[in-house]
N, C-alpha and C. Protein backbone atom coordinates (compact mmCIF):
# COMPACT_ATOMS: atom_id res chain seq x y z
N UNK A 1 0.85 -1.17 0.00
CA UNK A 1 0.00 0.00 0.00
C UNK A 1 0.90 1.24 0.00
N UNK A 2 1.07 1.90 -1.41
CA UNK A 2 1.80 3.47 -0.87
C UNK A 2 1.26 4.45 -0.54
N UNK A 3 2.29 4.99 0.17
CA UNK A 3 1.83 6.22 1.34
C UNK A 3 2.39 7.37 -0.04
N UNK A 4 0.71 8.34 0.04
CA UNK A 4 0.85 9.55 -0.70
C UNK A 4 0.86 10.72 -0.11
N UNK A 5 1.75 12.00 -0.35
CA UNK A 5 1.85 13.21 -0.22
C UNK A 5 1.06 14.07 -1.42
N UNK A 6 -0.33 14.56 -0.37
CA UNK A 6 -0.27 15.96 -1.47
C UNK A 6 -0.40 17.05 -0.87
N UNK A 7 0.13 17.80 -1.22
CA UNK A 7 0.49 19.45 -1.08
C UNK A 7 -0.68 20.78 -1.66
N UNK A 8 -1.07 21.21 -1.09
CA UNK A 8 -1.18 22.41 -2.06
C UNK A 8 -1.70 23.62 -1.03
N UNK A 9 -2.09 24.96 -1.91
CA UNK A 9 -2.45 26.11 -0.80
C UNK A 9 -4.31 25.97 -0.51
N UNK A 10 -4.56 26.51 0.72
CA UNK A 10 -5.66 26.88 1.17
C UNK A 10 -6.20 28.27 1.59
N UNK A 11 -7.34 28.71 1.52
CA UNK A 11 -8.02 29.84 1.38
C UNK A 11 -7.77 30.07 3.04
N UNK A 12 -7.88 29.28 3.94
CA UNK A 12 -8.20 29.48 5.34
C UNK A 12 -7.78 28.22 5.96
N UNK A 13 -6.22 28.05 6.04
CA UNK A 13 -6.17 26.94 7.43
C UNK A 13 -6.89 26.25 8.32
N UNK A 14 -7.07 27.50 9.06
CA UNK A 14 -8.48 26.24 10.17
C UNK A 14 -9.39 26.41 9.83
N UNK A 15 -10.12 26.71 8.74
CA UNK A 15 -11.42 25.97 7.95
C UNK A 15 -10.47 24.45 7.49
N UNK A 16 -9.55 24.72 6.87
CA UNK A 16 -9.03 23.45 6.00
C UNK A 16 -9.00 22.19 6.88
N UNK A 17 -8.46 22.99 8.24
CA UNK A 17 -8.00 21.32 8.82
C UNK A 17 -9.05 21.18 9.97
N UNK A 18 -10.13 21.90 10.37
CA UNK A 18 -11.51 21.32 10.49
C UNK A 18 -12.49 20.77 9.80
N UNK A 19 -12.14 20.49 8.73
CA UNK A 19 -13.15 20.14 7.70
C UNK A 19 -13.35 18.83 8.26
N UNK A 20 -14.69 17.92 7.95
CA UNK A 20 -14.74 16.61 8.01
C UNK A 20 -14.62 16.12 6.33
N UNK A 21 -14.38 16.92 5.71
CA UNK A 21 -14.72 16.23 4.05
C UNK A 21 -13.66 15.70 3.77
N UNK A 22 -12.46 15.41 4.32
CA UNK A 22 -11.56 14.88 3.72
C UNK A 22 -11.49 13.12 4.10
N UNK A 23 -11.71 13.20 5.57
CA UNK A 23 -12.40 11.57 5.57
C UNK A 23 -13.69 11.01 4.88
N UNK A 24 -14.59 11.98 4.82
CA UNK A 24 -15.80 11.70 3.94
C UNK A 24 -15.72 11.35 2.80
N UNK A 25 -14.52 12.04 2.26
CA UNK A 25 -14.25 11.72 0.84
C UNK A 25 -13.29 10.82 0.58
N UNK A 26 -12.43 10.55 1.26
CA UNK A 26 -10.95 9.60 1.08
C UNK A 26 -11.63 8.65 1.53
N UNK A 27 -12.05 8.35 3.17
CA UNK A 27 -12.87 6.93 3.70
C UNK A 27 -13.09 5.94 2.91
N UNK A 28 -14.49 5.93 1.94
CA UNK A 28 -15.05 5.20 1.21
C UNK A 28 -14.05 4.36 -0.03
N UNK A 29 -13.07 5.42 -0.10
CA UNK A 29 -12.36 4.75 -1.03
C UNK A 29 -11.31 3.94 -0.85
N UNK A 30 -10.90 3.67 0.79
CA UNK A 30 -9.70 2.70 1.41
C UNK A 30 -8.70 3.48 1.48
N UNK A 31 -8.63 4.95 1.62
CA UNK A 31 -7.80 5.67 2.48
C UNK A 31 -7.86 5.55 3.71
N UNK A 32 -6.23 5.21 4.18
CA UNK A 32 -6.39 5.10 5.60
C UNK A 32 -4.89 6.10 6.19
N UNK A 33 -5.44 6.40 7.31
CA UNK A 33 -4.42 7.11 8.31
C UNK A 33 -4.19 8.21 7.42
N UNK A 34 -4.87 9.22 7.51
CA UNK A 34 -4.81 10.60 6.57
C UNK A 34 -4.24 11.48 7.95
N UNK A 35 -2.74 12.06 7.56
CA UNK A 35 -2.33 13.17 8.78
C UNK A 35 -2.64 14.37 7.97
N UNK A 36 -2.10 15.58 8.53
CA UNK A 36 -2.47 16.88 7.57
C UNK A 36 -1.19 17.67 8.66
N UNK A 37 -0.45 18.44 7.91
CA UNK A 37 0.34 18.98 7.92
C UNK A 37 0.38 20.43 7.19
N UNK A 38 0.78 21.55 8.26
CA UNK A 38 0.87 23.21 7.39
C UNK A 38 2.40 23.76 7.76
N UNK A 39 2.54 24.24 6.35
CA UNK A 39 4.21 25.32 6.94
C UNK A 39 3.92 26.07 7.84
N UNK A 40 4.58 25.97 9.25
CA UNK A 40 4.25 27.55 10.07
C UNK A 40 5.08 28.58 9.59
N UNK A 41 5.68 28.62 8.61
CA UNK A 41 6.06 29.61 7.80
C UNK A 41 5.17 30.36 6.95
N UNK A 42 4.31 29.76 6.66
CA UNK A 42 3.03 29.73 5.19
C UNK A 42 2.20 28.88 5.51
N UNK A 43 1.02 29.43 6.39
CA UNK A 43 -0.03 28.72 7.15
C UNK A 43 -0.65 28.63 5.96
N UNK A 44 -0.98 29.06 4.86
CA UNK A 44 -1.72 28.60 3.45
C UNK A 44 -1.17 27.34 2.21
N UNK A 45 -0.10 27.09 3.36
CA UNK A 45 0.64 25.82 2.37
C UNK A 45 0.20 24.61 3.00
N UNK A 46 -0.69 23.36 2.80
CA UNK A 46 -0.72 22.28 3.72
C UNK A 46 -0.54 21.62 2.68
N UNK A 47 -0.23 20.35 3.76
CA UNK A 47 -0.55 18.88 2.81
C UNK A 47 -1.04 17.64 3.69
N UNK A 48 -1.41 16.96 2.97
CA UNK A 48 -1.72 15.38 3.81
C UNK A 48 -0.96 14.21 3.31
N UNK A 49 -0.49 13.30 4.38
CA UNK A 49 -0.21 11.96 3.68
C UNK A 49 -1.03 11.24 4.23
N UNK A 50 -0.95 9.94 3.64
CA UNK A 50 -1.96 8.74 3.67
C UNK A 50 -1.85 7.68 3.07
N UNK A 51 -2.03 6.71 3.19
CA UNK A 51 -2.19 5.34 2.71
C UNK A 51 -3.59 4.95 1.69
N UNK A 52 -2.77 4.36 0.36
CA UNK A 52 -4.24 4.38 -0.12
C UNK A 52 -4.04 3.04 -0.86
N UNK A 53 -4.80 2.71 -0.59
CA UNK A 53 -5.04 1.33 -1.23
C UNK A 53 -5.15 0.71 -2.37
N UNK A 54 -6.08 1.89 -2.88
CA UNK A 54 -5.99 1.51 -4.86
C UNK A 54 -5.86 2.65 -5.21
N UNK A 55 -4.72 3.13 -6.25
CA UNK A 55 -4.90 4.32 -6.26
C UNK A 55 -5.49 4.67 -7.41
N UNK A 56 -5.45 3.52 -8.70
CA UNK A 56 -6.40 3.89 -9.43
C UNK A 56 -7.64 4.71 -9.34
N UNK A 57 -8.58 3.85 -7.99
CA UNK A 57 -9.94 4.48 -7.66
C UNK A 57 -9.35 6.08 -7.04
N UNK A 58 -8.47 6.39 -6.48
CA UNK A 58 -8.60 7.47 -5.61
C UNK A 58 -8.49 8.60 -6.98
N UNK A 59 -7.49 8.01 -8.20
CA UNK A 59 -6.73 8.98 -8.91
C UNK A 59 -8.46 9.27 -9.81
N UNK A 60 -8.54 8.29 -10.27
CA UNK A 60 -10.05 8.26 -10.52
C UNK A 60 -11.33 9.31 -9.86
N UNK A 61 -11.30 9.56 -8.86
CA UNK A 61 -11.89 9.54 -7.86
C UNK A 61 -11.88 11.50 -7.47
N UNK A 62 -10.61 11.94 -7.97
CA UNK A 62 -9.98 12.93 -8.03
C UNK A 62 -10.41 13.66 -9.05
N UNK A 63 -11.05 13.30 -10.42
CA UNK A 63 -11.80 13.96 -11.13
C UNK A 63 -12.95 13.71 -11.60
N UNK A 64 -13.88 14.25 -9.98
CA UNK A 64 -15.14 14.11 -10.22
C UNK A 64 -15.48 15.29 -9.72
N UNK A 65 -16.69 15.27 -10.18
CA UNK A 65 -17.30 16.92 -9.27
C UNK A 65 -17.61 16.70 -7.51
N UNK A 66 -17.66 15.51 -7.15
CA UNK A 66 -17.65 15.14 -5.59
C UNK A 66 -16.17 15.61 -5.36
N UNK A 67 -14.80 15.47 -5.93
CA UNK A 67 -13.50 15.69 -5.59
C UNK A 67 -13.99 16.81 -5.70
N UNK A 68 -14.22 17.98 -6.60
CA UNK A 68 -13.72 19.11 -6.84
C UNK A 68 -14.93 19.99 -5.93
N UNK A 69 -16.37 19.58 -5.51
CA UNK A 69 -16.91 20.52 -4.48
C UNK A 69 -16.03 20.01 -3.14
N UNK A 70 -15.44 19.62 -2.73
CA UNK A 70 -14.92 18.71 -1.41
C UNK A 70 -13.97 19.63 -1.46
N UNK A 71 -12.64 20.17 -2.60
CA UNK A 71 -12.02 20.82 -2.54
C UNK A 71 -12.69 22.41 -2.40
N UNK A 72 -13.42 22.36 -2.93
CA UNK A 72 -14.09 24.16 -3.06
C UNK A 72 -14.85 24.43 -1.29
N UNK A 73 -15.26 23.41 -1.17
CA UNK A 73 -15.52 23.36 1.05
C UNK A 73 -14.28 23.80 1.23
N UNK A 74 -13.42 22.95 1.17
CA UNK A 74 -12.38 22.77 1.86
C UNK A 74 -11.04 24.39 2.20
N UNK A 75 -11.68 24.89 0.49
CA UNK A 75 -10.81 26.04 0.66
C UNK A 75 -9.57 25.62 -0.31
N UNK A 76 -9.24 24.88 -0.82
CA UNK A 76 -8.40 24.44 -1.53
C UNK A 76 -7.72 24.82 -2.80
N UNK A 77 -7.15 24.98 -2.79
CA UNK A 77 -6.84 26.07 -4.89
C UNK A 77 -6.26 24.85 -5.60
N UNK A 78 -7.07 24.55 -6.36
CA UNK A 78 -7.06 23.34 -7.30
C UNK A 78 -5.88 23.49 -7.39
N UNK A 79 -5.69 24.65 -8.43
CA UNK A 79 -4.47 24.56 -9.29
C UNK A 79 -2.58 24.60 -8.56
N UNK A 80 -3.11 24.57 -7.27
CA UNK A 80 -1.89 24.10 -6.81
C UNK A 80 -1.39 23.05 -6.18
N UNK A 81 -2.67 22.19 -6.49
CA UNK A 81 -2.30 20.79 -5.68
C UNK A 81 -1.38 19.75 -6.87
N UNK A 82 -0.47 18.75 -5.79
CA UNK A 82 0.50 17.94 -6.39
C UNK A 82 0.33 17.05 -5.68
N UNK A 83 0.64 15.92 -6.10
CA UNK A 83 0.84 14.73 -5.54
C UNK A 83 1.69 13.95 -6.04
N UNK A 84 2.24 13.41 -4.71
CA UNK A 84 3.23 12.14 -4.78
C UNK A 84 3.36 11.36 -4.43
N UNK A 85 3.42 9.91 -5.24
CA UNK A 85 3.33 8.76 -4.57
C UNK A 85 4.95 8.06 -4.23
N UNK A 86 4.60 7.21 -3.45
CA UNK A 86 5.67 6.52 -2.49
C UNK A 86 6.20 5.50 -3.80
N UNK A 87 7.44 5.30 -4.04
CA UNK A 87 8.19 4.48 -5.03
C UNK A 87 8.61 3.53 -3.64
């Protein structure tokens, strides 16, 4: 199972990392152990890692309009998210 990093900026920190949508949305799909992490340099920079099980479904899963309102809750700026998976 690889452990993924993704990164990107947020509109509002603690909206971001109070959200429940990120288990709501990762959960179902066999994400497990999601941490969340922010620069205290650049409280608008976070990321999460996590374990995911298939990543087909998640990568899948990532362009739907359920991914992309989950990100627009969340505060999230699409266009700066990255991800990386564990080799």
């Amino acid at each position: 199972m690889p452990t993924v990093i993704a990164h990107h900026d947020v509109k509002d920190k603690n909206h971001w990392l109070a959200s429940p949508r990120r288990e709501e949305f990762f959960g179902p799909l066999g994400v497990t152990n999601i941490r969340t992490f922010v620069d205290p340099q650049n409280p608008s920079q976070v990321a999460l890692l996590m374990d995911v099980a298939d990543m087909d479904a998640v990568m899948g899963a990532m362009q739907t309009k359920a991914a992309s309102d989950a990100m627009t809750n969340d505060g999230v700026l699409a266009e700066t998210l990255v991800i990386l998976v564990e080799e």
